[in-house]
Every structure is written in structure tokens, then in C-alpha cells.
N, C-alpha and C. Protein backbone atom coordinates (compact mmCIF):
# COMPACT_ATOMS: atom_id res chain seq x y z
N UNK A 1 26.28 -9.16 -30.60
CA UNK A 1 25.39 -8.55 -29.64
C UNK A 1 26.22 -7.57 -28.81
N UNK A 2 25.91 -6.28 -28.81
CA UNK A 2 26.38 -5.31 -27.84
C UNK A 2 25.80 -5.01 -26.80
N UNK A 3 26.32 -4.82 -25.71
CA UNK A 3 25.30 -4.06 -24.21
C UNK A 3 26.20 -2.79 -24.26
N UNK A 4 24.80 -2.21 -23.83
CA UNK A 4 25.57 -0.87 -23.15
C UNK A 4 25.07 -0.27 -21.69
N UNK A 5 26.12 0.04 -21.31
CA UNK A 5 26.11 0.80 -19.91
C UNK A 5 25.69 2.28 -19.53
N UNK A 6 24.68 2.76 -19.01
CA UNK A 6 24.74 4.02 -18.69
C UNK A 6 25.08 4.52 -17.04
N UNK A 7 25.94 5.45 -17.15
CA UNK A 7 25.95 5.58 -15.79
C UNK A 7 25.48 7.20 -15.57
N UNK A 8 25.51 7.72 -14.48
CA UNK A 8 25.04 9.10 -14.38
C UNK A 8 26.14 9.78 -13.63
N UNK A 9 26.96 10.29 -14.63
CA UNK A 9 28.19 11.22 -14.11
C UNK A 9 27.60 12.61 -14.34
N UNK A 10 27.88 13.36 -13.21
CA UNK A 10 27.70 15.26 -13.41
C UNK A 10 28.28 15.79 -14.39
N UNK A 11 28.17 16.74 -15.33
CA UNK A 11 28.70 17.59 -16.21
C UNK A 11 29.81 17.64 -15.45
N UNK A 12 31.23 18.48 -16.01
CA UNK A 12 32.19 18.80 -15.64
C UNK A 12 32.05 20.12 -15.16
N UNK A 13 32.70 20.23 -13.99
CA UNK A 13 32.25 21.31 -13.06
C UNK A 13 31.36 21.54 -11.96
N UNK A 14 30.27 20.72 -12.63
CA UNK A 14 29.29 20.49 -11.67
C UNK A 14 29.22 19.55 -10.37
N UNK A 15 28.45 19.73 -8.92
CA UNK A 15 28.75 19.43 -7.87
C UNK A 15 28.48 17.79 -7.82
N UNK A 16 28.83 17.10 -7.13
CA UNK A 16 28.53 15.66 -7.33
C UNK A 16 26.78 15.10 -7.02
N UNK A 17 26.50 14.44 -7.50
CA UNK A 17 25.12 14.17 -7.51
C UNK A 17 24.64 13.53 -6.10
N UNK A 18 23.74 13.71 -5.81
CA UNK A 18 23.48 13.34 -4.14
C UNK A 18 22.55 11.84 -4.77
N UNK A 19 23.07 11.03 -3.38
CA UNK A 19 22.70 9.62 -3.97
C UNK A 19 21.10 9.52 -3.78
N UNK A 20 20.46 8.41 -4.85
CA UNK A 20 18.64 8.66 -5.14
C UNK A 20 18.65 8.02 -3.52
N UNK A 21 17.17 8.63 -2.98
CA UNK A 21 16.86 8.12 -1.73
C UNK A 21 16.14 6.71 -1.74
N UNK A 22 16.49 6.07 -1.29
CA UNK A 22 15.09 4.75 -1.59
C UNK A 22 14.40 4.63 -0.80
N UNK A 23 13.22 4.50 -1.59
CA UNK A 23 11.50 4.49 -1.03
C UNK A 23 10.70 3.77 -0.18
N UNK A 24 10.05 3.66 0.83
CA UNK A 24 10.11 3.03 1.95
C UNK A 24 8.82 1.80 0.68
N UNK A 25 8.66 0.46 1.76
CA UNK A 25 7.86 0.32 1.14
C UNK A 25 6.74 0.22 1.04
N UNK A 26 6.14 -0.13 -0.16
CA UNK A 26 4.83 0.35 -0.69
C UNK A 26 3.48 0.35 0.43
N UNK A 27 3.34 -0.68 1.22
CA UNK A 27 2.79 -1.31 2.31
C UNK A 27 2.84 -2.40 3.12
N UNK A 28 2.97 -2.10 4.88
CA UNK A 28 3.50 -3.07 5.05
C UNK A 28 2.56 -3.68 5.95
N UNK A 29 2.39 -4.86 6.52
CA UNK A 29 1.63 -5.52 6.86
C UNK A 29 2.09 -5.62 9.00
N UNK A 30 1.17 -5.49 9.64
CA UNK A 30 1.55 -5.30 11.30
C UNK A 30 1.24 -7.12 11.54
N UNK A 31 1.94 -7.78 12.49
CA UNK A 31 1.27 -9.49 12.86
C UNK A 31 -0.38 -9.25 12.76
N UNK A 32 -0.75 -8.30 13.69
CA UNK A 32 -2.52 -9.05 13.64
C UNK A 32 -2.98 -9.12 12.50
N UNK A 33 -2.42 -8.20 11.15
CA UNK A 33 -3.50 -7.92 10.05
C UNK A 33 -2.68 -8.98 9.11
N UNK A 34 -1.61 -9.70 9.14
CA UNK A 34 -1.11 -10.44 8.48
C UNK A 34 -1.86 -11.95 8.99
N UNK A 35 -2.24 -12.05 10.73
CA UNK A 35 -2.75 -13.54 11.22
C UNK A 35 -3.92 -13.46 10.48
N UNK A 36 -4.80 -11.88 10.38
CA UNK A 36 -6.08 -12.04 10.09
C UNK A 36 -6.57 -12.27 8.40
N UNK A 37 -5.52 -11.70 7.75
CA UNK A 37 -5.62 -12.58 6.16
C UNK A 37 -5.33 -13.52 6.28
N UNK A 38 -4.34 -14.18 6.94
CA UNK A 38 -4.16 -15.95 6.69
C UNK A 38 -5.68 -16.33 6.86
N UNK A 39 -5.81 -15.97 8.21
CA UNK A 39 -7.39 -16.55 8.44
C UNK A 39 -8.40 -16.28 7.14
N UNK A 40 -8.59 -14.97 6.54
CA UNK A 40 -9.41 -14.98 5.96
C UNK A 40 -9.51 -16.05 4.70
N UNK A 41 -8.01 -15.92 4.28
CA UNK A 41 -7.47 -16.35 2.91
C UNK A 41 -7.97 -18.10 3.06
N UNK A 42 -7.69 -18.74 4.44
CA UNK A 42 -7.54 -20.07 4.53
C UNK A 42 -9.53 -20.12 4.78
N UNK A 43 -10.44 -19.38 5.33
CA UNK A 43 -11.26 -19.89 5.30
C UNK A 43 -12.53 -19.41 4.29
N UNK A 44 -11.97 -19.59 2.91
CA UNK A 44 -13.32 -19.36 1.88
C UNK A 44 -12.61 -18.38 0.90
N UNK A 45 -11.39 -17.39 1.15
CA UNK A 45 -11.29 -16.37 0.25
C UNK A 45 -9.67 -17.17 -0.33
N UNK A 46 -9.65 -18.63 -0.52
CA UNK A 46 -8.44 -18.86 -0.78
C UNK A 46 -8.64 -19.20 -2.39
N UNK A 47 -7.42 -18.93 -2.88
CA UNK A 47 -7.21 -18.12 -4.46
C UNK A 47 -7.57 -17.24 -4.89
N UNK A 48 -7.67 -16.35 -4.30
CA UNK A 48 -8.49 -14.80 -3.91
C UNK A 48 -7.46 -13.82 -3.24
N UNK A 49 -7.54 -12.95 -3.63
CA UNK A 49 -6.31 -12.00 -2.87
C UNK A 49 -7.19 -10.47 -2.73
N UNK A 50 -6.57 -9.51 -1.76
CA UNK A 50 -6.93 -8.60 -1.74
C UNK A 50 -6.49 -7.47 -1.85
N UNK A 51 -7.65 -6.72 -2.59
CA UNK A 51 -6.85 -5.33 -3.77
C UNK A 51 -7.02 -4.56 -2.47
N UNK A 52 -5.89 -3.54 -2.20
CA UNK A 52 -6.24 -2.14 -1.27
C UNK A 52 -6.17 -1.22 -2.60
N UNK A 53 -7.21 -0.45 -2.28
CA UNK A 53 -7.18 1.20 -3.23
C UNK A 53 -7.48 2.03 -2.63
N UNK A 54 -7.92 3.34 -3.44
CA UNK A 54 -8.27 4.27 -2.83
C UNK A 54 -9.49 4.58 -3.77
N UNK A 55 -10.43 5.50 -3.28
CA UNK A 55 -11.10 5.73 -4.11
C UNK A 55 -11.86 7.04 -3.52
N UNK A 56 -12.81 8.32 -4.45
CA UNK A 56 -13.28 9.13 -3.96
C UNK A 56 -14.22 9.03 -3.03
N UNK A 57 -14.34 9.82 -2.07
CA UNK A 57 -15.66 8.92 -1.06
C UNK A 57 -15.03 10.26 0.22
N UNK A 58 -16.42 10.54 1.19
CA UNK A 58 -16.40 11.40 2.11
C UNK A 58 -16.03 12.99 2.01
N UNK A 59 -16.28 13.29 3.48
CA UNK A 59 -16.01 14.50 3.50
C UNK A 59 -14.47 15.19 3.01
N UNK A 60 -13.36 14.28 3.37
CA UNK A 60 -12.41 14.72 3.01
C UNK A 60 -11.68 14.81 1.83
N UNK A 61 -12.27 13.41 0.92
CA UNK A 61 -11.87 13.47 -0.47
C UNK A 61 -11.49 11.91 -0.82
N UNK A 62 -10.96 11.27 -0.06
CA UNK A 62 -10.11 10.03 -0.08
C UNK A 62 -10.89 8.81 0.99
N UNK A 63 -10.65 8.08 0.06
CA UNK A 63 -11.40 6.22 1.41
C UNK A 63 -10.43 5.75 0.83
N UNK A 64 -9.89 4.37 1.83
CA UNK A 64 -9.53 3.20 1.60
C UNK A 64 -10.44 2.12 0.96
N UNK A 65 -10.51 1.49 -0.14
CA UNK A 65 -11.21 0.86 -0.59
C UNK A 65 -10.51 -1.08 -0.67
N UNK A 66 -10.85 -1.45 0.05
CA UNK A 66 -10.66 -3.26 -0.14
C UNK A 66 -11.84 -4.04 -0.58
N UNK A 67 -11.12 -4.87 -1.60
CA UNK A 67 -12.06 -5.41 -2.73
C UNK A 67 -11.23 -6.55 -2.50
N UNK A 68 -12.43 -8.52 -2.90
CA UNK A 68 -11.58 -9.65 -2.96
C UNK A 68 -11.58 -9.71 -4.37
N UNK A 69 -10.40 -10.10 -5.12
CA UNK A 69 -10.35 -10.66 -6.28
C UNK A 69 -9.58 -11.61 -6.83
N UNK A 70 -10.00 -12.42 -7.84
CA UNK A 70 -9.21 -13.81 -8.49
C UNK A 70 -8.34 -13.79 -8.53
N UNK A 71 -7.33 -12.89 -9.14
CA UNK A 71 -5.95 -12.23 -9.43
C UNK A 71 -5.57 -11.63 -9.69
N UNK A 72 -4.59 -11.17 -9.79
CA UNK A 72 -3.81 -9.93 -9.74
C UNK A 72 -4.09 -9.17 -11.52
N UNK A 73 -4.60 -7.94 -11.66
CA UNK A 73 -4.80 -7.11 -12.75
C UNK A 73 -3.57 -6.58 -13.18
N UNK A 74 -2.94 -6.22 -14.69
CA UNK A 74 -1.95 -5.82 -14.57
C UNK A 74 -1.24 -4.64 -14.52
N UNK A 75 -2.47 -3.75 -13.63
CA UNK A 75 -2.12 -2.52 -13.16
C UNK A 75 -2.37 -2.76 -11.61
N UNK A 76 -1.90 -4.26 -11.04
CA UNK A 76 -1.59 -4.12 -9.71
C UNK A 76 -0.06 -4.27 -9.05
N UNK A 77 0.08 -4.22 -8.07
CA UNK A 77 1.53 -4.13 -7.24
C UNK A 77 1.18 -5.25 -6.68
N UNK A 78 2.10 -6.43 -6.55
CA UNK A 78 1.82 -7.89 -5.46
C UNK A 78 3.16 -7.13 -4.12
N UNK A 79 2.31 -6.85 -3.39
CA UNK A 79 2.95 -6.92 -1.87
C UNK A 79 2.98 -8.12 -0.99
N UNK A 80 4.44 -8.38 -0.78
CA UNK A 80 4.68 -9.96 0.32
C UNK A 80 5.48 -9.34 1.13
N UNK A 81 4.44 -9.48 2.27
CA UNK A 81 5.09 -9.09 3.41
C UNK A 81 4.91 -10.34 4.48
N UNK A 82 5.25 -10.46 5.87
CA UNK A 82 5.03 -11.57 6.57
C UNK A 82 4.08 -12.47 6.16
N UNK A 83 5.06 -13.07 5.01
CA UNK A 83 4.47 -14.58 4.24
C UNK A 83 3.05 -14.19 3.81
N UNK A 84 2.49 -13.22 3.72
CA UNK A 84 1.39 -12.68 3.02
C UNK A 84 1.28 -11.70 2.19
N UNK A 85 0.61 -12.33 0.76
CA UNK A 85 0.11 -11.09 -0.22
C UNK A 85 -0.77 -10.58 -0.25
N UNK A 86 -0.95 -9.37 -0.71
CA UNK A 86 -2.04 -8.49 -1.21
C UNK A 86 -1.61 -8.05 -2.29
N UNK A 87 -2.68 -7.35 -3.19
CA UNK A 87 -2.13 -6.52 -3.87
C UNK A 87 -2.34 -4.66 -3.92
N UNK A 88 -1.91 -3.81 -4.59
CA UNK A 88 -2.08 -2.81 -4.13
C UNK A 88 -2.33 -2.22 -5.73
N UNK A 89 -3.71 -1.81 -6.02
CA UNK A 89 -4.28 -0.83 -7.45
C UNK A 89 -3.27 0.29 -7.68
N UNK A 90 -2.41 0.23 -8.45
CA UNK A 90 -1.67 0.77 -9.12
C UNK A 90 -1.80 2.51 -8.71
N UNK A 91 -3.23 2.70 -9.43
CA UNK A 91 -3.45 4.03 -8.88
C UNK A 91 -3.27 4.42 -7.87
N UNK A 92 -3.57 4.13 -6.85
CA UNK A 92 -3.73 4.60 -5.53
C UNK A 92 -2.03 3.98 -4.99
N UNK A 93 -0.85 3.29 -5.60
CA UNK A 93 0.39 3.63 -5.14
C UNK A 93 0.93 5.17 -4.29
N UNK A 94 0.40 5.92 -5.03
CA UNK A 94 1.29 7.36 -4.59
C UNK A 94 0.45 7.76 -3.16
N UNK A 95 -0.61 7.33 -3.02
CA UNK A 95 -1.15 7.52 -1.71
C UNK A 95 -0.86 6.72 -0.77
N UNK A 96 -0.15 5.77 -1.33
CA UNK A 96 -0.04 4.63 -0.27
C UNK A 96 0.90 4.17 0.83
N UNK A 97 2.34 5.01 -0.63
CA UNK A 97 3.78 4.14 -0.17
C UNK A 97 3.99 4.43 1.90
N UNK A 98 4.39 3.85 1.87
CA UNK A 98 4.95 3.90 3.80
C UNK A 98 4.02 3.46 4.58
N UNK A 99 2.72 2.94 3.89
CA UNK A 99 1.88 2.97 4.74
C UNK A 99 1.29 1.50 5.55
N UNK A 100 1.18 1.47 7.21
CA UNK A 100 1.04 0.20 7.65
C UNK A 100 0.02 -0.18 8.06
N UNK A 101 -0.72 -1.34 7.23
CA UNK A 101 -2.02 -1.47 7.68
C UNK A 101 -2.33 -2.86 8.62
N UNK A 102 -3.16 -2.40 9.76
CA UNK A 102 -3.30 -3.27 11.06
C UNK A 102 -4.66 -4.00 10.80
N UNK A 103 -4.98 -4.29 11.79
CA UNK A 103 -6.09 -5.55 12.21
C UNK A 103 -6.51 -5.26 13.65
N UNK A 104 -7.32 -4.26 13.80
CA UNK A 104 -7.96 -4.20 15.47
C UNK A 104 -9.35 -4.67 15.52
N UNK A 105 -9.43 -5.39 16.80
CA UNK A 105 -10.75 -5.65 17.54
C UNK A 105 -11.13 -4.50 18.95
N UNK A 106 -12.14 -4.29 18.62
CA UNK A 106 -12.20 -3.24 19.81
C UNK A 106 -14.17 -3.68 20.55
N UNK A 107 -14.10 -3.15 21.28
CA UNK A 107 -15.32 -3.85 21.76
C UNK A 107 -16.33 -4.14 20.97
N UNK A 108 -16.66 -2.84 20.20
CA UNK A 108 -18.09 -3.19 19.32
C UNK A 108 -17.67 -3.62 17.83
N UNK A 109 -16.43 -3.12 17.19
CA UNK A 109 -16.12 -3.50 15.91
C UNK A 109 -14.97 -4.28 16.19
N UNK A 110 -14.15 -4.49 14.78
CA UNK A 110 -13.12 -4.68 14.51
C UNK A 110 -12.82 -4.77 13.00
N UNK A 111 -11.82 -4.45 12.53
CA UNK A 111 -11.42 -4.30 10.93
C UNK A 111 -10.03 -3.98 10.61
N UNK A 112 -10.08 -3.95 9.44
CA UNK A 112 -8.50 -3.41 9.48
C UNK A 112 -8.48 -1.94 9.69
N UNK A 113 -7.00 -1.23 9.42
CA UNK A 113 -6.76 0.07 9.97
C UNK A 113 -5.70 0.40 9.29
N UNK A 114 -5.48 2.06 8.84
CA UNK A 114 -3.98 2.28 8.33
C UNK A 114 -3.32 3.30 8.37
N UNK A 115 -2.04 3.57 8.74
CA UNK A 115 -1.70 4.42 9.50
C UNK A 115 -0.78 5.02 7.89
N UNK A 116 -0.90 6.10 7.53
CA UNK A 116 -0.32 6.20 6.17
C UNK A 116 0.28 7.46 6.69
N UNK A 117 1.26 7.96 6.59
CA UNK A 117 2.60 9.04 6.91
C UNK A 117 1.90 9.97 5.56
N UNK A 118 1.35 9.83 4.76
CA UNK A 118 1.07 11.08 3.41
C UNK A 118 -0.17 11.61 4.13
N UNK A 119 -1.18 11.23 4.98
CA UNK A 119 -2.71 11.52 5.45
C UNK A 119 -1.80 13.20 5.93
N UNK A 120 -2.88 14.11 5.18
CA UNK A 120 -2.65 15.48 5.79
C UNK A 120 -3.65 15.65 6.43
N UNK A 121 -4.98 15.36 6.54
CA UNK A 121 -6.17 14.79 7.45
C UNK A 121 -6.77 14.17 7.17
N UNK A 122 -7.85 14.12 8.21
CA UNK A 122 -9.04 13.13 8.29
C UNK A 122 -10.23 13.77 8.65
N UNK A 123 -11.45 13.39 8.03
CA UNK A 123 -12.74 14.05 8.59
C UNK A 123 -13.01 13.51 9.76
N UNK A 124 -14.27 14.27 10.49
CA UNK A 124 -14.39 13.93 11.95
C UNK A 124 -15.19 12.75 12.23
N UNK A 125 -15.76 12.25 11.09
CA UNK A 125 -15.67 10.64 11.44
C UNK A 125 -14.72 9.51 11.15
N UNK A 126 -13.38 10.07 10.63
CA UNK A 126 -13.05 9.01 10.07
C UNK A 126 -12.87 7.87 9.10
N UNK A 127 -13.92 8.35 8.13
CA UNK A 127 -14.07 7.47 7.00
C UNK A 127 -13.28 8.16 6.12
N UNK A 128 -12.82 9.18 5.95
CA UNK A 128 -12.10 9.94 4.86
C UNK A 128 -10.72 10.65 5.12
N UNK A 129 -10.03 10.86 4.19
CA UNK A 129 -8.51 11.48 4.36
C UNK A 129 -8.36 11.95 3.55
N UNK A 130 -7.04 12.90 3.10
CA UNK A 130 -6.49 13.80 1.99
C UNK A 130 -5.11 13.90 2.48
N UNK A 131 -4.58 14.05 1.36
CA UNK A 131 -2.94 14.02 1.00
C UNK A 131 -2.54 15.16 0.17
């Protein structure tokens, strides 16, 4: 049995390679929106996890889409963050990475929320974004 090694040396001559950046990650979870899946998970949605996606929808082009499901598909991402999973639809990764999603109550609503560093806007209600 042989292994082999690749490494990534520059041509000769050429300037030294600048080191790969690493990628923040995929999504991360704030305390309230991590207390508020335990809660959900422990009362009725347990063995059930939840998909974040994206999907077409609104004025701007882009929704957040959360769906409960049995388990993980194998075009999902399992995110564990403060002792809680989700998972994250494959597709909608490149819209996603850096992005931190909360748990607010505010007088008349409350839901989750997500603050994503790729959003180049949002329509003027809010339901929609673009990247």
C-alpha cells in the first residue's frame, strides 16, 4: 500500500503563495435562539431538527425559509453550535456562511432573526433580501 502526499509549492520563480483564508462559520447560533430551539426541540419537535434555506420569495429576490424535518437529507450541513443542531440546505450554504441567527420577542411578535454580512439589501418590508 502506498500514500501519497501533495503539497502546494509555487513554480520556481514564482512569489510565495498567500496562505487560504478560513471561512467563518457556516451559521452561528446567539443564547436566545439556541434557549428557544431547546425549548422547541424538547416540547413536541424532538427527533426533528431544523432545515434553514433560502428560497425565491418577495420583492427582493431571497426569504429565509425554516422547515421541521426527521433528518438530516444528504444535501444538508449539520450545524452544532451552543449544544444545538440545525441543519443548513446545502443550497442556500453560499448565502448563508457568517451568518447569526437570533430569537427576538418584541411586543406584538416574536421569531427568529438573521443578521447575514452577504445581505446587499432588503425590501421595505422586510421579508426579502439579495446578495
Amino acid at each position: 500500500m502506498s500514500t501519497t502526499t501533495t503539497t502546494e509549492t509555487p513554480p520556481p520563480g514564482a512569489p510565495p503563495r498567500k496562505p487560504r483564508r478560513e471561512l467563518p462559520p457556516l451559521v452561528r447560533l446567539t443564547d436566545a435562539a439556541a434557549e428557544r430551539l431547546r425549548a422547541l426541540y424538547a416540547a413536541g419537535e424532538e427527533g426533528g431538527l431544523l432545515r434553514i434555506g433560502v428560497k425565491t420569495k418577495g420583492c427582493s429576490g431571497l426569504s429565509y425559509d425554516l422547515s421541521w424535518v426527521d433528518g438530516a437529507a444528504p444535501t444538508d450541513e449539520r450545524v452544532t453550535d451552543r449544544g444545538v443542531t440545525v441543519l443548513v440546505d446545502r443550497k442556500a450554504s453560499l448565502f448563508l456562511i457568517g451568518t447569526t441567527m437570533d430569537f427576538e420577542r418584541k411586543a406584538m411578535s416574536a421569531g427568529f432573526t438573521f443578521t447575514n454580512p452577504n445581505e446587499k439589501g432588503r425590501c421595505g418590508c422586510g421579508e426579502s433580501f439579495h446578495v
